[in-house]
N, C-alpha and C. Protein backbone atom coordinates (compact mmCIF):
# COMPACT_ATOMS: atom_id res chain seq x y z
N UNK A 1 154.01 181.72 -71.94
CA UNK A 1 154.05 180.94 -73.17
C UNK A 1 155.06 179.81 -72.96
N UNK A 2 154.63 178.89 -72.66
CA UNK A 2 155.45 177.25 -72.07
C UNK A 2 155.69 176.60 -73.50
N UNK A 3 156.63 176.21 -74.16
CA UNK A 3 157.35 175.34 -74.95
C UNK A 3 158.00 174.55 -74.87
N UNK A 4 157.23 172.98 -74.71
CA UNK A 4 158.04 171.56 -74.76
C UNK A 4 159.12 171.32 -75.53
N UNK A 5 159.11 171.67 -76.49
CA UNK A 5 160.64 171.54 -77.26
C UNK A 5 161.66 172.25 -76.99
N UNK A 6 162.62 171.29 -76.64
CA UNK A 6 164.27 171.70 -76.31
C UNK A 6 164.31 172.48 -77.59
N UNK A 7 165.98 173.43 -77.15
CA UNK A 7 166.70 173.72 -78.59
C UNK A 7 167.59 172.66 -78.70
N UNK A 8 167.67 172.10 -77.69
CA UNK A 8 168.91 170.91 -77.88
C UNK A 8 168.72 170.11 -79.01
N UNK A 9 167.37 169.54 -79.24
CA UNK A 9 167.11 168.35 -80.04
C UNK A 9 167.44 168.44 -81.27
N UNK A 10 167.86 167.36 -82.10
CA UNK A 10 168.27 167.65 -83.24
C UNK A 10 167.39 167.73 -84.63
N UNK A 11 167.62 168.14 -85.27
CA UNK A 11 166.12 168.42 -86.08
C UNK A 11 166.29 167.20 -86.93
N UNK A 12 167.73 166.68 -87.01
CA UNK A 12 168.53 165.56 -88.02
C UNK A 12 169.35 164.92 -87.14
N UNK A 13 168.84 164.18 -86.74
CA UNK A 13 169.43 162.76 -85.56
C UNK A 13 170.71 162.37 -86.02
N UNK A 14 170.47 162.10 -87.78
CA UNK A 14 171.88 161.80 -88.45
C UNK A 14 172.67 161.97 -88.13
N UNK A 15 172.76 163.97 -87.64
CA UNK A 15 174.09 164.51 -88.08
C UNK A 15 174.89 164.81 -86.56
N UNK A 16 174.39 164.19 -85.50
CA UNK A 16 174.96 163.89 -84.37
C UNK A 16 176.61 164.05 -84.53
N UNK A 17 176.92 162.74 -85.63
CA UNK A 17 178.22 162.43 -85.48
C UNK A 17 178.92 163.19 -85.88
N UNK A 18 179.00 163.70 -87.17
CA UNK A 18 179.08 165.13 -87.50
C UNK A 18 179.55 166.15 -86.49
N UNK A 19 177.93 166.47 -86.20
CA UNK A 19 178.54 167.58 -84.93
C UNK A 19 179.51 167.37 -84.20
N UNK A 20 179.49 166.07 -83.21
CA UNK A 20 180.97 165.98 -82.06
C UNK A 20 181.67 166.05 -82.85
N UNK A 21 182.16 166.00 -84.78
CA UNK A 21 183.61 165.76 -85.14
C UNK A 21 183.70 167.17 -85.26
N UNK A 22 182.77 167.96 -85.46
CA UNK A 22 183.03 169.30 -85.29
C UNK A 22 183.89 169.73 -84.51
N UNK A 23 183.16 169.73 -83.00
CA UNK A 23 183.10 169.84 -81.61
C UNK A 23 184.33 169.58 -81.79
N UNK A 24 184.99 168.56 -81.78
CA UNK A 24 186.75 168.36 -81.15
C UNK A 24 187.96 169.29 -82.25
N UNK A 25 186.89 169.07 -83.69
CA UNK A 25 188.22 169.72 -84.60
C UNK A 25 187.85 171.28 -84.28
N UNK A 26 187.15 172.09 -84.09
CA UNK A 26 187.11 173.55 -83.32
C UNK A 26 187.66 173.58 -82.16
N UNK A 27 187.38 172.56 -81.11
CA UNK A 27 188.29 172.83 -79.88
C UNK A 27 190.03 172.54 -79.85
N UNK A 28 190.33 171.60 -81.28
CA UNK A 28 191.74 171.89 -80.86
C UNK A 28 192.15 172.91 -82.23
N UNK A 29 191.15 173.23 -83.31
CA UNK A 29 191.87 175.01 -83.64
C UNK A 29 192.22 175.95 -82.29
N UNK A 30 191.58 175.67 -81.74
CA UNK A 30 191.48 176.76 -80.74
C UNK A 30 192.42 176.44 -79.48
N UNK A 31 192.72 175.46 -79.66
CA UNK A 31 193.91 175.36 -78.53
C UNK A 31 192.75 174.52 -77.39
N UNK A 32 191.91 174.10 -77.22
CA UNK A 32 191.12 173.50 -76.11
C UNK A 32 191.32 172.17 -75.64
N UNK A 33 191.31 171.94 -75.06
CA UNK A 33 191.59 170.52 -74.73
C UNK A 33 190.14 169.87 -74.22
N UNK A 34 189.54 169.18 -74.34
CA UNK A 34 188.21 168.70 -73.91
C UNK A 34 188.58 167.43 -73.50
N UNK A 35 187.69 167.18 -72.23
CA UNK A 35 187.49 165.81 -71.84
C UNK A 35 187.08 164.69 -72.73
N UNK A 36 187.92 163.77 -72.38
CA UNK A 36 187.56 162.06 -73.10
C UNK A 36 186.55 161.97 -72.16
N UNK A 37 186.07 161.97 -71.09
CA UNK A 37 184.97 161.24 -70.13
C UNK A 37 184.15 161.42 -70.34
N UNK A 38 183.94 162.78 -71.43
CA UNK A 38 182.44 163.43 -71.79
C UNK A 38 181.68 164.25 -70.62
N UNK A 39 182.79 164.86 -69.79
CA UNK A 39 182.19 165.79 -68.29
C UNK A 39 182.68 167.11 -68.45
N UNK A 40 181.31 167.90 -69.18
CA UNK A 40 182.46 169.12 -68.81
C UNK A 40 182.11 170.19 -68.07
N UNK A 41 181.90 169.61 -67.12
CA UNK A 41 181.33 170.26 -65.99
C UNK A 41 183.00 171.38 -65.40
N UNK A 42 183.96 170.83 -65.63
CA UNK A 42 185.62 171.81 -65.35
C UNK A 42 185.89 172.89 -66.43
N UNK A 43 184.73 172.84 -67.58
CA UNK A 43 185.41 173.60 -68.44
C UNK A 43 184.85 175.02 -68.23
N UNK A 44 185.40 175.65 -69.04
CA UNK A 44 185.50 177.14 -68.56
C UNK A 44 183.92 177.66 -69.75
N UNK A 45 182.93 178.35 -69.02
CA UNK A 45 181.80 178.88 -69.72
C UNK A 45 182.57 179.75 -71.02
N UNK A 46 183.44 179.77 -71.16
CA UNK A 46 184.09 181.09 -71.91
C UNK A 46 184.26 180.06 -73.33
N UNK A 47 185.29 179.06 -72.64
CA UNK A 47 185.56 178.03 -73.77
C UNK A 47 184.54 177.51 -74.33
N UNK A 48 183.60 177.24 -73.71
CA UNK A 48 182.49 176.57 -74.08
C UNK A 48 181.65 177.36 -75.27
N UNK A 49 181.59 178.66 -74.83
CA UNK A 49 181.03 179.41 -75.64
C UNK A 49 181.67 179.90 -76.73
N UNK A 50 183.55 179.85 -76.76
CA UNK A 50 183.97 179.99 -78.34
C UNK A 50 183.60 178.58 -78.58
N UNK A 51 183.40 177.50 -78.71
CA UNK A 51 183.36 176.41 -79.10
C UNK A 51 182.37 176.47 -79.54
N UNK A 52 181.06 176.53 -79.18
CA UNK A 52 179.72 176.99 -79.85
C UNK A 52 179.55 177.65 -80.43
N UNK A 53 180.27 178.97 -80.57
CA UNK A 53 180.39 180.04 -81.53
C UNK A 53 180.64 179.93 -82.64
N UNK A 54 181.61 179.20 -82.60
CA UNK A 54 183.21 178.47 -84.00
C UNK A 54 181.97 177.73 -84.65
N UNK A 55 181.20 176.67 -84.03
CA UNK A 55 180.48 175.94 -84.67
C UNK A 55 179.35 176.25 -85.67
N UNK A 56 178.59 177.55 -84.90
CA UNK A 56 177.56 178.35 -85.28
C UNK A 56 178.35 178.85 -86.72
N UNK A 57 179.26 179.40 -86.33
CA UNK A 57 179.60 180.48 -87.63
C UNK A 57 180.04 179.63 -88.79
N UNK A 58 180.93 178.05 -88.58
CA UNK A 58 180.65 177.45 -89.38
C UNK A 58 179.67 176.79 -90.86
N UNK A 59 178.62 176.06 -89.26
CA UNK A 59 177.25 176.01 -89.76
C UNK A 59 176.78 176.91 -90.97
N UNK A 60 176.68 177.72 -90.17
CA UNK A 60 175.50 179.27 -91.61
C UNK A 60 177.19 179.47 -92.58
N UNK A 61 178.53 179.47 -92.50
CA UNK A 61 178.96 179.57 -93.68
C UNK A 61 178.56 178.69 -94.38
N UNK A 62 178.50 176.75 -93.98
CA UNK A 62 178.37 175.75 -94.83
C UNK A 62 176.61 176.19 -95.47
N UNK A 63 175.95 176.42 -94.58
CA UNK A 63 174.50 176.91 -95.54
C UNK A 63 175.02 177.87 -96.31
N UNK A 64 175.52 178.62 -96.15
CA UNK A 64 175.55 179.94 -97.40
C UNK A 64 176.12 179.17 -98.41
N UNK A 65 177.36 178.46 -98.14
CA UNK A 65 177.16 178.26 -99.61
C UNK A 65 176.99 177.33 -100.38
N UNK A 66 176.19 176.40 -99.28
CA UNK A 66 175.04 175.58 -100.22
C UNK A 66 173.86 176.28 -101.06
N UNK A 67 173.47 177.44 -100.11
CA UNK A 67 172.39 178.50 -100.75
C UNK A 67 173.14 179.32 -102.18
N UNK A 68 174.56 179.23 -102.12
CA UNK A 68 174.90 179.88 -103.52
C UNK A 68 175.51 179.28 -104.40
N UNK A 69 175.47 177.29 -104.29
CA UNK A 69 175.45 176.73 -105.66
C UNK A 69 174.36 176.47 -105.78
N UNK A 70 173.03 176.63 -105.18
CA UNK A 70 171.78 176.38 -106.01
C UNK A 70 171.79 177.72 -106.97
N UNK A 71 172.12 178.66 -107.09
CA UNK A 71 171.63 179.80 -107.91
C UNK A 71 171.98 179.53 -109.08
């Protein structure tokens, strides 16, 4: 079962910018330091993955509770 669509892509092109301001304000909660060059080919899979994590769990809090002032 072959699927052309990335997960990468954004479903909302918009919110690009957004995301990287995410991206840097989670990596320095966390103590991370990320490249200005935009290479992060040195960084550690570990970091990378709280960084994605932080973001994720963000994300679905900011939906939840958009989902609980519509009620």
């Amino acid at each position: 079962m072959s699927n052309n669509r990335s997960s990468n892509n954004l479903l909302v092109p918009q919110a690009r910018a957004a995301l990287e301001q995410m991206k840097y304000e989670i990596a320095g909660e966390l103590g991370i330091q990320l490249p200005q060059d935009g290479y992060y080919g040195n960084m550690t899979a570990r970091d990378m993955g709280s960084i994605g994590g932080y973001i994720t769990r963000r994300l679905v809090q900011m939906a939840q509770q958009q989902l609980a002032g519509r009620q």
